[in-house]
N, C-alpha and C. Protein backbone atom coordinates (compact mmCIF):
# COMPACT_ATOMS: atom_id res chain seq x y z
N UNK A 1 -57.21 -40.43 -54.36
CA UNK A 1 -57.76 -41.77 -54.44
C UNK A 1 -57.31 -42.57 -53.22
N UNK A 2 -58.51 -43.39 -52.37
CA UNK A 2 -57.94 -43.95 -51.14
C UNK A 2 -58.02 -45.28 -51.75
N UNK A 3 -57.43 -46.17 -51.20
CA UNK A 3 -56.68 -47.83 -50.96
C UNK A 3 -57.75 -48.18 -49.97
N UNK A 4 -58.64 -49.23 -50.44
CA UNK A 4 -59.19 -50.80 -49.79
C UNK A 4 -58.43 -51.71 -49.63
N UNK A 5 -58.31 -52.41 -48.65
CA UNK A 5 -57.02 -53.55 -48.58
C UNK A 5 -58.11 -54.30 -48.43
N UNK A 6 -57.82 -55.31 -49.05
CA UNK A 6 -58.84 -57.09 -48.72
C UNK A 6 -57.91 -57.75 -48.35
N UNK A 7 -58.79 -58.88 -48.05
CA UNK A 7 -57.85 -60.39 -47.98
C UNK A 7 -58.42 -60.97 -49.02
N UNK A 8 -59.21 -61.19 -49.26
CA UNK A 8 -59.86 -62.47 -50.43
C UNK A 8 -59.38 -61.49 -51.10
N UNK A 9 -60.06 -62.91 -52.38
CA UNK A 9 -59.43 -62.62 -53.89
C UNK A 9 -60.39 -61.35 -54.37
N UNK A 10 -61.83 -61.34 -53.60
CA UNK A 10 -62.65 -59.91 -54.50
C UNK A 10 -63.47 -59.34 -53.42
N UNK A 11 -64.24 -58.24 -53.13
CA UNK A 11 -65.38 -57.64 -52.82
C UNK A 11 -66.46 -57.72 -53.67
N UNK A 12 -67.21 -57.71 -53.03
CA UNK A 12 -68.45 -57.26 -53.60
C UNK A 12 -68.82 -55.92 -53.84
N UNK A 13 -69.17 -55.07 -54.37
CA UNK A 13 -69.48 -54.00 -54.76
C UNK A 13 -69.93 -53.19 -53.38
N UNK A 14 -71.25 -53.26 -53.05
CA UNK A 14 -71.96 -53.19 -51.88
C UNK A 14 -70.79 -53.18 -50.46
N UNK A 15 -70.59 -53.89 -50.25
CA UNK A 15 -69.34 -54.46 -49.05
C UNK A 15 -68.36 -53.27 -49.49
N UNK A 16 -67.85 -53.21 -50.12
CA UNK A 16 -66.72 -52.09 -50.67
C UNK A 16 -67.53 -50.93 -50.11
N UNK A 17 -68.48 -50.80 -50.38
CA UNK A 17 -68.93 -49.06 -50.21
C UNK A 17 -68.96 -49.03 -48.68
N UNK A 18 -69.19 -50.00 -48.15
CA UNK A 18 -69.68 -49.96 -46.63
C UNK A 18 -68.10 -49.93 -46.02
N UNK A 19 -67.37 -50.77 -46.96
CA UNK A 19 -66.25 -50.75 -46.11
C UNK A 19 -65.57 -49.14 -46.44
N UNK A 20 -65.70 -48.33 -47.22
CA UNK A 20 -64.73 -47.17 -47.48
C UNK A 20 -65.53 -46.46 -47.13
N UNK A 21 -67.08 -46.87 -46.06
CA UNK A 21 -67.84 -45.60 -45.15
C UNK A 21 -67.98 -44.58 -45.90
N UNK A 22 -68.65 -44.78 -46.82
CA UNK A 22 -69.32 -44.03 -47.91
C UNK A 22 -70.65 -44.35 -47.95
N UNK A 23 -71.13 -45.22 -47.39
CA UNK A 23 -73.12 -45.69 -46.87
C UNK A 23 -73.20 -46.26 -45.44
N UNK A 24 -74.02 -46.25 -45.16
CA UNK A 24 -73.83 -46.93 -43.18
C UNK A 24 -74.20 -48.49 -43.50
N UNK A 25 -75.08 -48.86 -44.34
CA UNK A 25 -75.78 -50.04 -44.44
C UNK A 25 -76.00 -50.31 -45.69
N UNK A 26 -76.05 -51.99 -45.93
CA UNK A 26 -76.48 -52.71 -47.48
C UNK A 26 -77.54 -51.74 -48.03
N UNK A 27 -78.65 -51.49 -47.18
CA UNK A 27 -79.77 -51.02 -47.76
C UNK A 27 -79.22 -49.63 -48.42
N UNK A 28 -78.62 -49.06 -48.03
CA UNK A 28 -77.87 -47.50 -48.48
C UNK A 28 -77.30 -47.92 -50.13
N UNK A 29 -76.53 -48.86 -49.86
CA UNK A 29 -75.62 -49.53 -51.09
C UNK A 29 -76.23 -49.21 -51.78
N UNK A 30 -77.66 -50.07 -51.74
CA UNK A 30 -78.39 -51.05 -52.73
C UNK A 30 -78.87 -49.80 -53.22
N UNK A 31 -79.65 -48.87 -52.87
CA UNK A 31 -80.28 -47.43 -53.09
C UNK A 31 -78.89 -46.91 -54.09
N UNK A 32 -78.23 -46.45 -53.64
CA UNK A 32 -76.98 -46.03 -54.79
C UNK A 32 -76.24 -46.18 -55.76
N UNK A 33 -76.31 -47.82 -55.64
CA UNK A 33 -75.99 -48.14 -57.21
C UNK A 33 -77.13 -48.36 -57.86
N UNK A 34 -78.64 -48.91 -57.43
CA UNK A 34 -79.75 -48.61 -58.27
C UNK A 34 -79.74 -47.29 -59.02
N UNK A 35 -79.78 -46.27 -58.20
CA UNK A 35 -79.68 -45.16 -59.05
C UNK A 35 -79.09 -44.53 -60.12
N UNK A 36 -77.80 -45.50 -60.05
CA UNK A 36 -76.52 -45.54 -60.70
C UNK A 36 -75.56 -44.09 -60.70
N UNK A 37 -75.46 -43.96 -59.21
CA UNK A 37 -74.75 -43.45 -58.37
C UNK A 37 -73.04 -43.38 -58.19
N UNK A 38 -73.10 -44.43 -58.45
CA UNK A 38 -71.57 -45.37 -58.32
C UNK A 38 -71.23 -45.96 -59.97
N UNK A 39 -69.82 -45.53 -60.13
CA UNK A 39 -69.22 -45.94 -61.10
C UNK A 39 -67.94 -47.12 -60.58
N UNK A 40 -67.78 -47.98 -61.58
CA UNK A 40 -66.80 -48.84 -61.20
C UNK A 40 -65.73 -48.71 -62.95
N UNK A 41 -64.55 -48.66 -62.28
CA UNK A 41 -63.64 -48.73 -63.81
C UNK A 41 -64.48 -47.24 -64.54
N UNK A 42 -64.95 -46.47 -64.34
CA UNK A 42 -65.26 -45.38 -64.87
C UNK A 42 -66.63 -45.32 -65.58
N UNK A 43 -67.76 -47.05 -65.52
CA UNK A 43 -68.36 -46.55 -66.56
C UNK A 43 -69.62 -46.99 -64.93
N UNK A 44 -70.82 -46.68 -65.36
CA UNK A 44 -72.16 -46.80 -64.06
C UNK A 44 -72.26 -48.16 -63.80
N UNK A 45 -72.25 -48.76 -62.87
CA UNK A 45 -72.83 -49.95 -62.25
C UNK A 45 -73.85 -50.26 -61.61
N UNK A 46 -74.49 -50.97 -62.36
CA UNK A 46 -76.19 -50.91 -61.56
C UNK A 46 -76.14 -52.45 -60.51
N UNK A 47 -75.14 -53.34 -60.19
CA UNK A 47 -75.60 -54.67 -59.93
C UNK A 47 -74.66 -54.75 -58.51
N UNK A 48 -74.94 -55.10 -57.30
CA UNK A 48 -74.72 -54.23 -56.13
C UNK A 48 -73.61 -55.74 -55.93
N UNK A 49 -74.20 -56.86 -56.51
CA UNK A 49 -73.13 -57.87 -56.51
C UNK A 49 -71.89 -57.95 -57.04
N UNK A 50 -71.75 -56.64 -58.02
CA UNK A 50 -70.46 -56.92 -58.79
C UNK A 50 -69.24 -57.47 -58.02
N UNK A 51 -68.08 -57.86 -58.76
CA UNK A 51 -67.36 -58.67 -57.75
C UNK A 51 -65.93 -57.40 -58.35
N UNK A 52 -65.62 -57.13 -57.52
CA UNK A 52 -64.37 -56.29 -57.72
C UNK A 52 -63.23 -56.54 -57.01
N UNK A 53 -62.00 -57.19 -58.06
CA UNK A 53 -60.76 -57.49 -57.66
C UNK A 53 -59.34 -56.26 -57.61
N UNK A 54 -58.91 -57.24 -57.14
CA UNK A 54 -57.25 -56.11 -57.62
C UNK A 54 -56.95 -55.08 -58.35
N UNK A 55 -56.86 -54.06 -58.29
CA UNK A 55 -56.73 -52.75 -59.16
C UNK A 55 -58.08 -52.70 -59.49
N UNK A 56 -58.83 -52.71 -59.31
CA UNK A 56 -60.20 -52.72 -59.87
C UNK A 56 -60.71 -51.17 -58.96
N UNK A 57 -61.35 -49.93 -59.85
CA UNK A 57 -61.47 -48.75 -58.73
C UNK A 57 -62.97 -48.54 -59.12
N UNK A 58 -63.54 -47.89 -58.07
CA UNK A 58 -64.61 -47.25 -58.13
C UNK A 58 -64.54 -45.86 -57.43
N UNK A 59 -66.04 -45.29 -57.86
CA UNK A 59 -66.21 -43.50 -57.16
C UNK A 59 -67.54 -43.70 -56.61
N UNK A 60 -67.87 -43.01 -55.69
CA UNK A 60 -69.01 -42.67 -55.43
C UNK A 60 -69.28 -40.98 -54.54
N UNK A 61 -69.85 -40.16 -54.66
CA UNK A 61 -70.14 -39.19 -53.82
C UNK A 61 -69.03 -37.95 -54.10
N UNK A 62 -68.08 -38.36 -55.71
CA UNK A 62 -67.00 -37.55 -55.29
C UNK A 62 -65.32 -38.01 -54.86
N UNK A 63 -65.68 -39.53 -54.23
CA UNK A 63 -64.74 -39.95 -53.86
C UNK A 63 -64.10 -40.87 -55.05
N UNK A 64 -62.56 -41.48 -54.71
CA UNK A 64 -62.10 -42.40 -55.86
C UNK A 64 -61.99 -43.19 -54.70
N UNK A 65 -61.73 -44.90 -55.11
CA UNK A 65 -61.12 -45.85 -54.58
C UNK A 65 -60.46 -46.87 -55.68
N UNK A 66 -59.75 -47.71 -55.15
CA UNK A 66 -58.98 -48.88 -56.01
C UNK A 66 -58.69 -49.65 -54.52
N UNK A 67 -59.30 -51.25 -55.28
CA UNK A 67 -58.69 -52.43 -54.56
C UNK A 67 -57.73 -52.19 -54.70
N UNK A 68 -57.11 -53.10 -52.96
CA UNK A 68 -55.88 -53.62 -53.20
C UNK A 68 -56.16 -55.16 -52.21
N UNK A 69 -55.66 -56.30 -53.26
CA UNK A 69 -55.46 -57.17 -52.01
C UNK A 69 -54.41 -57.70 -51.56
N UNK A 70 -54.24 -57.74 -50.25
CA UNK A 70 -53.38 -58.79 -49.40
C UNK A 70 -53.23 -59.53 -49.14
N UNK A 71 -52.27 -60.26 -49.30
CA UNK A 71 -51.99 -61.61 -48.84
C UNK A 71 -51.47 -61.47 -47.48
């Protein structure tokens, strides 16, 4: 399982995937959790806005992740 570091209090769902270079672009995102591709906390997420904080993990492709944020 790899570590996202933020600064704000959340990500966005979408933004997360782009940031752990797991899609090149929003439009990729948006295609993958439509499909419901991507799990967040373990169960499918279809809404590309979700807002995901602190300890908060998702998978996609195989991969794990979990926020972390920084102050």
């Amino acid at each position: 399982m790899e570590t996202l570091k933020i600064k704000d209090e959340f990500i966005k769902l979408g933004q997360a995937l782009k940031l752990a270079g797991v899609v090149m672009s929003g439009v990729d995102a948006k295609f993958v959790i439509q499909d419901g591709l991507v799990k967040v906390n373990g169960a499918p997420e279809l809404q590309r806005g979700k807002k995901l904080y602190d300890g908060d993990k998702f998978e996609y492709d195989g991969k794990e992740f979990v926020i972390k944020a920084v102050n």
